[in-house]
PDB file of N, CA and C in Angstrom:
ATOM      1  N   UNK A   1     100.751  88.006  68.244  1.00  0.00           N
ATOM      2  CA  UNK A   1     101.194  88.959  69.227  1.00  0.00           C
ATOM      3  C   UNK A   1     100.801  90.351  68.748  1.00  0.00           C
ATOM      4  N   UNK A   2     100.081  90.834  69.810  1.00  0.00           N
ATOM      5  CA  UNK A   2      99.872  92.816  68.876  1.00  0.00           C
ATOM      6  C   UNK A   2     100.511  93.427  69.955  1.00  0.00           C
ATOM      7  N   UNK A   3     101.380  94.436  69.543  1.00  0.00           N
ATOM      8  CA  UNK A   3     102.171  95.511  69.652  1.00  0.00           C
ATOM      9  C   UNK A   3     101.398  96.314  69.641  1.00  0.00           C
ATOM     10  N   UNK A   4     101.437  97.461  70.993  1.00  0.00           N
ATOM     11  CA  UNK A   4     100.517  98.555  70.473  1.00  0.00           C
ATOM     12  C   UNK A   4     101.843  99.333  71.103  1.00  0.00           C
ATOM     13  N   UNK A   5     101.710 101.218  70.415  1.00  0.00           N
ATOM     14  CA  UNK A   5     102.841 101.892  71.110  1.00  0.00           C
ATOM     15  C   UNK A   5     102.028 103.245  70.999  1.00  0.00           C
ATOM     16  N   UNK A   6     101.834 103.491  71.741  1.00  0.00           N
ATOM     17  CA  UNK A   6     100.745 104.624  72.124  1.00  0.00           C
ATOM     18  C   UNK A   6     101.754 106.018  73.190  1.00  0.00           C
ATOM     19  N   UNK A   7     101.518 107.267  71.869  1.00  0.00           N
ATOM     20  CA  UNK A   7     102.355 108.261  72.900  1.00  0.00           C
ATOM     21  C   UNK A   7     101.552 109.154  73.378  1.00  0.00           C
ATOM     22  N   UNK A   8     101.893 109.972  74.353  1.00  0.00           N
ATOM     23  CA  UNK A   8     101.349 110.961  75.362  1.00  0.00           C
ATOM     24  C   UNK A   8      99.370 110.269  75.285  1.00  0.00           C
ATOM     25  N   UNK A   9      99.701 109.449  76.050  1.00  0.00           N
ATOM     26  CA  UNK A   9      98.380 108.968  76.167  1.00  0.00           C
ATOM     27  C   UNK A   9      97.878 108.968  77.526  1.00  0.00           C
ATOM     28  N   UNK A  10      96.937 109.325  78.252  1.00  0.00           N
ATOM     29  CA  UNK A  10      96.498 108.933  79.820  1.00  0.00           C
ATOM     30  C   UNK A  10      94.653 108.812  79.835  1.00  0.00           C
ATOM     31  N   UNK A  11      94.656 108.080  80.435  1.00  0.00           N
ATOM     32  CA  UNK A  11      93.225 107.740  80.706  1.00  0.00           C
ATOM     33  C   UNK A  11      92.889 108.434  82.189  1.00  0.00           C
ATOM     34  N   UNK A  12      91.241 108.361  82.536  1.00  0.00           N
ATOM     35  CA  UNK A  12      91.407 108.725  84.323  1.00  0.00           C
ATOM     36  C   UNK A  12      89.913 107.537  84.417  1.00  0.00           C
ATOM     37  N   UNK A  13      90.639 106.721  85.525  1.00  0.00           N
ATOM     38  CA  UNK A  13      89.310 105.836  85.433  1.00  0.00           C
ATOM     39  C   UNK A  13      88.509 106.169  86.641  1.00  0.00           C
ATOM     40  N   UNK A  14      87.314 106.257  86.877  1.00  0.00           N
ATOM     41  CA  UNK A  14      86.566 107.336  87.977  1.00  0.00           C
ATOM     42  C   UNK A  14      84.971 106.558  88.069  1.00  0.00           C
ATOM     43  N   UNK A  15      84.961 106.032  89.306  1.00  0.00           N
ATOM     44  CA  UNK A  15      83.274 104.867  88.948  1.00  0.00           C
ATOM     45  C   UNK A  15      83.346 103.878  87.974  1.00  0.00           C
ATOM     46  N   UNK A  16      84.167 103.635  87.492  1.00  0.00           N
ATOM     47  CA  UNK A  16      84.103 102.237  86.969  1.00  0.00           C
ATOM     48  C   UNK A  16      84.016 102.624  85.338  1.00  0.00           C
ATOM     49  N   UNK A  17      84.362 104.222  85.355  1.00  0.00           N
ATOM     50  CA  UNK A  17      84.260 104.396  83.854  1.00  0.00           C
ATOM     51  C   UNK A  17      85.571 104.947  83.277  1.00  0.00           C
ATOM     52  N   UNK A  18      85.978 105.096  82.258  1.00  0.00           N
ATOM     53  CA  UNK A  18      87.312 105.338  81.441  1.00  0.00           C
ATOM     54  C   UNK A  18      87.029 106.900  80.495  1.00  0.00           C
ATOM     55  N   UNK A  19      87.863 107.543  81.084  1.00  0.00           N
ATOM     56  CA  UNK A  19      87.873 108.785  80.233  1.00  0.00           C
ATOM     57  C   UNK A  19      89.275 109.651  80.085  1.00  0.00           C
ATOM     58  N   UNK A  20      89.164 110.068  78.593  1.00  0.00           N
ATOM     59  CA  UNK A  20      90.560 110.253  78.355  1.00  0.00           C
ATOM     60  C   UNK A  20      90.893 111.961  78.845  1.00  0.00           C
ATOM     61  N   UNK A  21      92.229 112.094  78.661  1.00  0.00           N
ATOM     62  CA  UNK A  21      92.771 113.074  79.704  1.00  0.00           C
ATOM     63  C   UNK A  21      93.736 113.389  78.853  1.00  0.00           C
ATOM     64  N   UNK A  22      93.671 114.921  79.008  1.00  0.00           N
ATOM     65  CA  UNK A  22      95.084 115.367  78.614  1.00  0.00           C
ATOM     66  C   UNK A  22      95.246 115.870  77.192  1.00  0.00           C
ATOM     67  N   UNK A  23      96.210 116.116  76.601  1.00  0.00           N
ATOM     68  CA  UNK A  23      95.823 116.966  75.577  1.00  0.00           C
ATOM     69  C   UNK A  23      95.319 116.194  74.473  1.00  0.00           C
ATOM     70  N   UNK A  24      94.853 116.980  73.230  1.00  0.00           N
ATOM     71  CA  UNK A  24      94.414 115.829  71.918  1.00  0.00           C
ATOM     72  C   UNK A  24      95.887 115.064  70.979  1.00  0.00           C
ATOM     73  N   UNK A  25      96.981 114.984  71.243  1.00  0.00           N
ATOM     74  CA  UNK A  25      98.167 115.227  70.233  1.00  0.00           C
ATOM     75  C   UNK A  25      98.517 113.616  70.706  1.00  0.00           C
ATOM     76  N   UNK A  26      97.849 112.835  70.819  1.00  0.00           N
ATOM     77  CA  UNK A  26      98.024 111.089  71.131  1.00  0.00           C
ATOM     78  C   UNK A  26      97.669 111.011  69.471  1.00  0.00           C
ATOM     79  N   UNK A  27      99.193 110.238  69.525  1.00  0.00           N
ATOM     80  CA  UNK A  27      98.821 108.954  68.412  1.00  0.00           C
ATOM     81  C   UNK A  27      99.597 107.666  69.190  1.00  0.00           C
ATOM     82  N   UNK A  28      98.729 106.868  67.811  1.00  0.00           N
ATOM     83  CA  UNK A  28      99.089 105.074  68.362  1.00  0.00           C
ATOM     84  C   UNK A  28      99.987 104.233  67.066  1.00  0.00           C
ATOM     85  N   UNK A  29     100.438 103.247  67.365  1.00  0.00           N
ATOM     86  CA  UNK A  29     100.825 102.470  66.458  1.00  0.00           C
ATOM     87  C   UNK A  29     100.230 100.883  66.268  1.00  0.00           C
ATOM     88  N   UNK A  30     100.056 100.458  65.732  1.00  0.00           N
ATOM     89  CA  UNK A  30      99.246  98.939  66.424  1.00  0.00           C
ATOM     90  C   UNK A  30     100.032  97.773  65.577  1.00  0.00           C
ATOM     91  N   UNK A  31     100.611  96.928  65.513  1.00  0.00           N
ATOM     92  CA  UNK A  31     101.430  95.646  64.767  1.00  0.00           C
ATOM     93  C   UNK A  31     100.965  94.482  65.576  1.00  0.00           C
ATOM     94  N   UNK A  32     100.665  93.848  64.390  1.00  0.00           N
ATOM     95  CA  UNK A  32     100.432  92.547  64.557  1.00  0.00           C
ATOM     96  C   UNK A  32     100.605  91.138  64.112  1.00  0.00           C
ATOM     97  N   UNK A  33     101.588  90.338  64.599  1.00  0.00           N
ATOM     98  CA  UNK A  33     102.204  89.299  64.431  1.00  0.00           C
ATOM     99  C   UNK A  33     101.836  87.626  64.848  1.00  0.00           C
ATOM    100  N   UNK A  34     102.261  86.860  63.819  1.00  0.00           N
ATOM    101  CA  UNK A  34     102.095  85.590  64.087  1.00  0.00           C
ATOM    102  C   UNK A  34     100.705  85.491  63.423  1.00  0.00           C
ATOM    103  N   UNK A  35     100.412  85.861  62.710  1.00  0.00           N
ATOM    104  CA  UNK A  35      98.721  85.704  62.505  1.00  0.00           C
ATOM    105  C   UNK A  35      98.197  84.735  61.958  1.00  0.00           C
ATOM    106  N   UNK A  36      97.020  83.924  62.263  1.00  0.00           N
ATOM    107  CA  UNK A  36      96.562  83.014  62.108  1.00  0.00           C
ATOM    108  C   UNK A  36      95.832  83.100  61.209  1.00  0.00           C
ATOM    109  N   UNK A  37      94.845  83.924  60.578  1.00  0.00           N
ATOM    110  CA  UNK A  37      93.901  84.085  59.342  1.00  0.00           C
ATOM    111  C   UNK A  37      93.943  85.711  59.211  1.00  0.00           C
ATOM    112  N   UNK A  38      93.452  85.922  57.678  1.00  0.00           N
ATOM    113  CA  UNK A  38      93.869  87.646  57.202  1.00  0.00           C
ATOM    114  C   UNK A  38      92.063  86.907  56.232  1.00  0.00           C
ATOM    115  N   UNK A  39      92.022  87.933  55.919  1.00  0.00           N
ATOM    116  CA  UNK A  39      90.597  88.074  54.776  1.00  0.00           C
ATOM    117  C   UNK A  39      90.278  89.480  54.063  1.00  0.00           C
ATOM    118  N   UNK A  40      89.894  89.459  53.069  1.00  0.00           N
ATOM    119  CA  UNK A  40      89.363  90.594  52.931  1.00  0.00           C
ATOM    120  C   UNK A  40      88.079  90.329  52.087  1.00  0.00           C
ATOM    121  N   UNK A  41      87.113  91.522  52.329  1.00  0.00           N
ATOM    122  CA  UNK A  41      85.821  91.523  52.483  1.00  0.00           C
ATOM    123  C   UNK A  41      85.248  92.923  52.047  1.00  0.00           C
ATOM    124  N   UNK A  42      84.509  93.122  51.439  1.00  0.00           N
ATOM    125  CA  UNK A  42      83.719  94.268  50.870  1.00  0.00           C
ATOM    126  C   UNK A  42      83.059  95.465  52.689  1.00  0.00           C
ATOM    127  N   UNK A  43      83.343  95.602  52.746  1.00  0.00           N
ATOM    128  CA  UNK A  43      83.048  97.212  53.863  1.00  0.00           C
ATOM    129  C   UNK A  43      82.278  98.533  53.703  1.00  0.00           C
ATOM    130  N   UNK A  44      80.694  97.688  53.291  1.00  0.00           N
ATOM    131  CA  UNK A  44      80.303  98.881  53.088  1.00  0.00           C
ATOM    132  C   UNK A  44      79.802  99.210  51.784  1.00  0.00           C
ATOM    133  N   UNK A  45      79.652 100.571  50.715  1.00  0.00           N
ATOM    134  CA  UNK A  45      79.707 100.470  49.329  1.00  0.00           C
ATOM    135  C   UNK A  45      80.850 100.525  48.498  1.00  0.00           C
ATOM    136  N   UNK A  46      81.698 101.377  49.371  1.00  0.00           N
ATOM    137  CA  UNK A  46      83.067 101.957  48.675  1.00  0.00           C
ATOM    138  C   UNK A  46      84.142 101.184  49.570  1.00  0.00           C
ATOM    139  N   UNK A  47      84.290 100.650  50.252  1.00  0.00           N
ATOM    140  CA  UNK A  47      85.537 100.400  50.995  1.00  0.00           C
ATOM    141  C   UNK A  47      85.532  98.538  51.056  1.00  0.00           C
ATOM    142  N   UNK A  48      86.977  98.719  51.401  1.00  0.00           N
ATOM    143  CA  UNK A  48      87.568  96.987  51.291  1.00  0.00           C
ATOM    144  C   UNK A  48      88.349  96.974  52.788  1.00  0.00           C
ATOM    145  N   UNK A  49      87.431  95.665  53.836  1.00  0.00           N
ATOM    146  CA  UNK A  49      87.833  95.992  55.034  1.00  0.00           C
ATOM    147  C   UNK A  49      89.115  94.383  54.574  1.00  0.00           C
ATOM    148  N   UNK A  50      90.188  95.019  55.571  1.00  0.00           N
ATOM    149  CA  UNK A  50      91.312  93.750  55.635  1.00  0.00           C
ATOM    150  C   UNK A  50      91.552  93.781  57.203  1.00  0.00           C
ATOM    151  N   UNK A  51      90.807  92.419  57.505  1.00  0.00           N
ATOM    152  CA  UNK A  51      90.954  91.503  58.764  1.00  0.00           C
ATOM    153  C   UNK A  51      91.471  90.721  58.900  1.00  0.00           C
ATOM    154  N   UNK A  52      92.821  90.297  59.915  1.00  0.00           N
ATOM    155  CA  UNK A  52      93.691  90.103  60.638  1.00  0.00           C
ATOM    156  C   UNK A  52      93.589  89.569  62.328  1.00  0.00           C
ATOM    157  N   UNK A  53      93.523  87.998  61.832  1.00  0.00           N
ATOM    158  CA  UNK A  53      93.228  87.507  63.349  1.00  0.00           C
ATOM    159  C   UNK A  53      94.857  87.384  63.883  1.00  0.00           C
ATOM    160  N   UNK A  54      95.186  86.984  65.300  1.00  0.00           N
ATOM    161  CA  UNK A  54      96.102  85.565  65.715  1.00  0.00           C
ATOM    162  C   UNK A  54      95.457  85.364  66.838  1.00  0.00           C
ATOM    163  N   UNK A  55      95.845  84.287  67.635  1.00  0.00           N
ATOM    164  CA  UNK A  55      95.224  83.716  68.617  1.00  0.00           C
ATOM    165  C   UNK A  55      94.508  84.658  70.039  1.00  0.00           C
ATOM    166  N   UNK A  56      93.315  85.499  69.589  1.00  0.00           N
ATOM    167  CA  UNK A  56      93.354  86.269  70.659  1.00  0.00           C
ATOM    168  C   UNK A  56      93.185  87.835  70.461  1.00  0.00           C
ATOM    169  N   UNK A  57      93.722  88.393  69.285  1.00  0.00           N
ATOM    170  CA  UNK A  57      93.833  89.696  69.035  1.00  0.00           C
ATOM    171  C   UNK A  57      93.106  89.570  67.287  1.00  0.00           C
ATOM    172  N   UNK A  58      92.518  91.218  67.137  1.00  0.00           N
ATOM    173  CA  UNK A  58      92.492  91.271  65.618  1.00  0.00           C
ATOM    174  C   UNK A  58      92.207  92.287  65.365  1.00  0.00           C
ATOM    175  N   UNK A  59      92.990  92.780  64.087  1.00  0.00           N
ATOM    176  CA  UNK A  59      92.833  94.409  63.534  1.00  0.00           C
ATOM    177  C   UNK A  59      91.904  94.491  62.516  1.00  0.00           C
ATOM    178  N   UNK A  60      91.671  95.312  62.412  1.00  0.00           N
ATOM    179  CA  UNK A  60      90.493  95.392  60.958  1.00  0.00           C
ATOM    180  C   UNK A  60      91.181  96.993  60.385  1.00  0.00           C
ATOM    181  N   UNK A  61      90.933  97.266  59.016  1.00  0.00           N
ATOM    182  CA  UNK A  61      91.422  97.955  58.070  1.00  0.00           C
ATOM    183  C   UNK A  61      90.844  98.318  57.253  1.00  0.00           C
ATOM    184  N   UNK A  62      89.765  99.653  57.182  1.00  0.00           N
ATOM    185  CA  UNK A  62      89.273 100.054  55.843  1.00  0.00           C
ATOM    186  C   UNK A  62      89.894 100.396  55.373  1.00  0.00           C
ATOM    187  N   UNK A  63      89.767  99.997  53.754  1.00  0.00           N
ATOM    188  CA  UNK A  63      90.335 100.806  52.555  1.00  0.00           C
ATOM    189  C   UNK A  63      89.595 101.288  51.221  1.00  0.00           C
ATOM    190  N   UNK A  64      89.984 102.297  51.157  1.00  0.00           N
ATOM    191  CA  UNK A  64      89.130 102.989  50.026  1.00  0.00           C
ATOM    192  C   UNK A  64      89.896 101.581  48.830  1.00  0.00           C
ATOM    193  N   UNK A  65      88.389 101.801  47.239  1.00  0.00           N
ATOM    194  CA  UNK A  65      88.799 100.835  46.502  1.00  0.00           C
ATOM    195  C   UNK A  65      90.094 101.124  45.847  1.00  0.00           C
ATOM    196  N   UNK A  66      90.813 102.254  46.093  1.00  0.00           N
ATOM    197  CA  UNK A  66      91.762 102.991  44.988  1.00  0.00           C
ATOM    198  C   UNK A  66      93.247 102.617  46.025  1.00  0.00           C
ATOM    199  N   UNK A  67      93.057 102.553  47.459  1.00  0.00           N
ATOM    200  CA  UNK A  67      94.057 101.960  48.126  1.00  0.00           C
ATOM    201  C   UNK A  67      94.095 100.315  48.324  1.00  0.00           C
ATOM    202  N   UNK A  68      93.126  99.540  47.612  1.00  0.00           N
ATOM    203  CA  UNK A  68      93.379  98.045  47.672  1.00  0.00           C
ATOM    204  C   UNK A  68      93.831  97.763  46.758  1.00  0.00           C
ATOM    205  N   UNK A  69      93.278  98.258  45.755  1.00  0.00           N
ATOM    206  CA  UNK A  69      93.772  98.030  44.388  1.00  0.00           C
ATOM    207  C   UNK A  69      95.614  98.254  44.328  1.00  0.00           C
ATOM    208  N   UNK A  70      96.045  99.151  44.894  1.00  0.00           N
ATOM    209  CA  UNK A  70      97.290  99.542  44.775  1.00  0.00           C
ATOM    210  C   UNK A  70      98.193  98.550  46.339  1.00  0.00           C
ATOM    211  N   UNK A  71      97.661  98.012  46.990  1.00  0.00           N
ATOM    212  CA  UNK A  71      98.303  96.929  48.024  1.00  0.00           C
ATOM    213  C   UNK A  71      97.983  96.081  47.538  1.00  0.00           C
ATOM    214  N   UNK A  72      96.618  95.669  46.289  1.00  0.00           N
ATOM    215  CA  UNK A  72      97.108  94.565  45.456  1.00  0.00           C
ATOM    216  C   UNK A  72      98.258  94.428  44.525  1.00  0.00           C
ATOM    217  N   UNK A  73      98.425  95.576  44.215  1.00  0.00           N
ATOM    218  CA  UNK A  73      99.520  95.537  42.788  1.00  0.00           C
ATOM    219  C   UNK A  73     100.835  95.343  43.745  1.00  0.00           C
ATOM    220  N   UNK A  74     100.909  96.108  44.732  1.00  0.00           N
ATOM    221  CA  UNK A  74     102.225  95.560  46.223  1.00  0.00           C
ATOM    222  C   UNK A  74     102.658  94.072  45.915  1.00  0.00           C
ATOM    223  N   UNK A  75     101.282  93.652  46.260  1.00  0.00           N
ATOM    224  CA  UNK A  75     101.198  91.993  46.273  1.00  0.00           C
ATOM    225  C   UNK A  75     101.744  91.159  45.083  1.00  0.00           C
ATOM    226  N   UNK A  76     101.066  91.818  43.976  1.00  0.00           N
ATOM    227  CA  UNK A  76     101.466  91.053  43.037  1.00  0.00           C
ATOM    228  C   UNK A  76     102.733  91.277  42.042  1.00  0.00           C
ATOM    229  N   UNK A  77     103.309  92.784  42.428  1.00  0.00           N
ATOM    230  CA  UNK A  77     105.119  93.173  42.351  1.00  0.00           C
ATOM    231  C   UNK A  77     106.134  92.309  43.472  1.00  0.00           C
ATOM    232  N   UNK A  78     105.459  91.745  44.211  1.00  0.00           N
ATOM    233  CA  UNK A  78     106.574  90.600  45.527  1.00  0.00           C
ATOM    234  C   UNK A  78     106.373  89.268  44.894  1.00  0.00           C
ATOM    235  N   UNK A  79     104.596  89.327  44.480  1.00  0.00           N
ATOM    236  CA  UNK A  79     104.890  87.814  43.485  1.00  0.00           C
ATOM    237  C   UNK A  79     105.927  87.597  42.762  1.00  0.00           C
ATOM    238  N   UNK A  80     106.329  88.066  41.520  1.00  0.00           N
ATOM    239  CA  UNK A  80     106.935  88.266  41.058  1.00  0.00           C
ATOM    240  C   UNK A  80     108.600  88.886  41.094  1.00  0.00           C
ATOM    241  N   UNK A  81     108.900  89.386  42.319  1.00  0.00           N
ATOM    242  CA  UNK A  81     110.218  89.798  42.372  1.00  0.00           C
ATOM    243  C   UNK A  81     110.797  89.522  43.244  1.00  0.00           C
ATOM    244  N   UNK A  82     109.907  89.248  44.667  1.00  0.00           N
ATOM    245  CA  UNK A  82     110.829  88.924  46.005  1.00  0.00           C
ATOM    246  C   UNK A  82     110.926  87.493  46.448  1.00  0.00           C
ATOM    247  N   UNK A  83     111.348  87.015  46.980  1.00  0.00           N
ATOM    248  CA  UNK A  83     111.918  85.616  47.222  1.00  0.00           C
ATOM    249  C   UNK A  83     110.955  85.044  48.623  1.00  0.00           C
ATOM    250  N   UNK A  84     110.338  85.819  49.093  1.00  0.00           N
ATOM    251  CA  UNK A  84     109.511  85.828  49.999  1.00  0.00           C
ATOM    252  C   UNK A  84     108.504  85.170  49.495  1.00  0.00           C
ATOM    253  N   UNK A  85     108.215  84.694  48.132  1.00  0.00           N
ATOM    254  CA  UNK A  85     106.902  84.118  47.590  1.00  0.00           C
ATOM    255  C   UNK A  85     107.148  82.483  46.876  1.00  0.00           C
ATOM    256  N   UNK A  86     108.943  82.685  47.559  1.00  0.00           N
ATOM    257  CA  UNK A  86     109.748  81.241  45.997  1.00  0.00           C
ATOM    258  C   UNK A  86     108.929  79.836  47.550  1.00  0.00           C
TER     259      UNK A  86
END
């Protein structure tokens, strides 16, 4: 399931084309649940992309090597401490 939550956002669709409207101060949120396969994969020279299917939807995620490294160590501080891994 992906969640998206998108504020002060408007589109204007005009001939069959999509163009955005309105001021620049849109942000989004995007979550995604139930997921069926995750991977991660080299992105590039410097970056580590993390892809995220479920049936239908999928996010992708660059990360510099200095922010994987540190959502690895995430990973491997829950190994070890949270019950989420027993």
């Amino acid at each position: 399931m992906l969640n998206l939550n998108i504020d002060d956002f408007m589109v204007e669709l005009k001939d069959g084309s999509i163009s955005n409207v309105g001021a620049p101060n849109k942000s989004a949120t995007a979550k995604l649940f139930d997921i069926s396969t995750a991977e991660a994969r080299a992105f590039g020279d410097s970056q580590v992309k993390i892809v995220a299917e479920d049936d239908g939807n999928e996010v992708q995620i660059a990360l510099s090597a200095l922010q994987a490294t540190s959502i690895a160590d995430d990973i491997e501080r829950l190994q070890e401490e949270s019950p989420v891994f027993e």
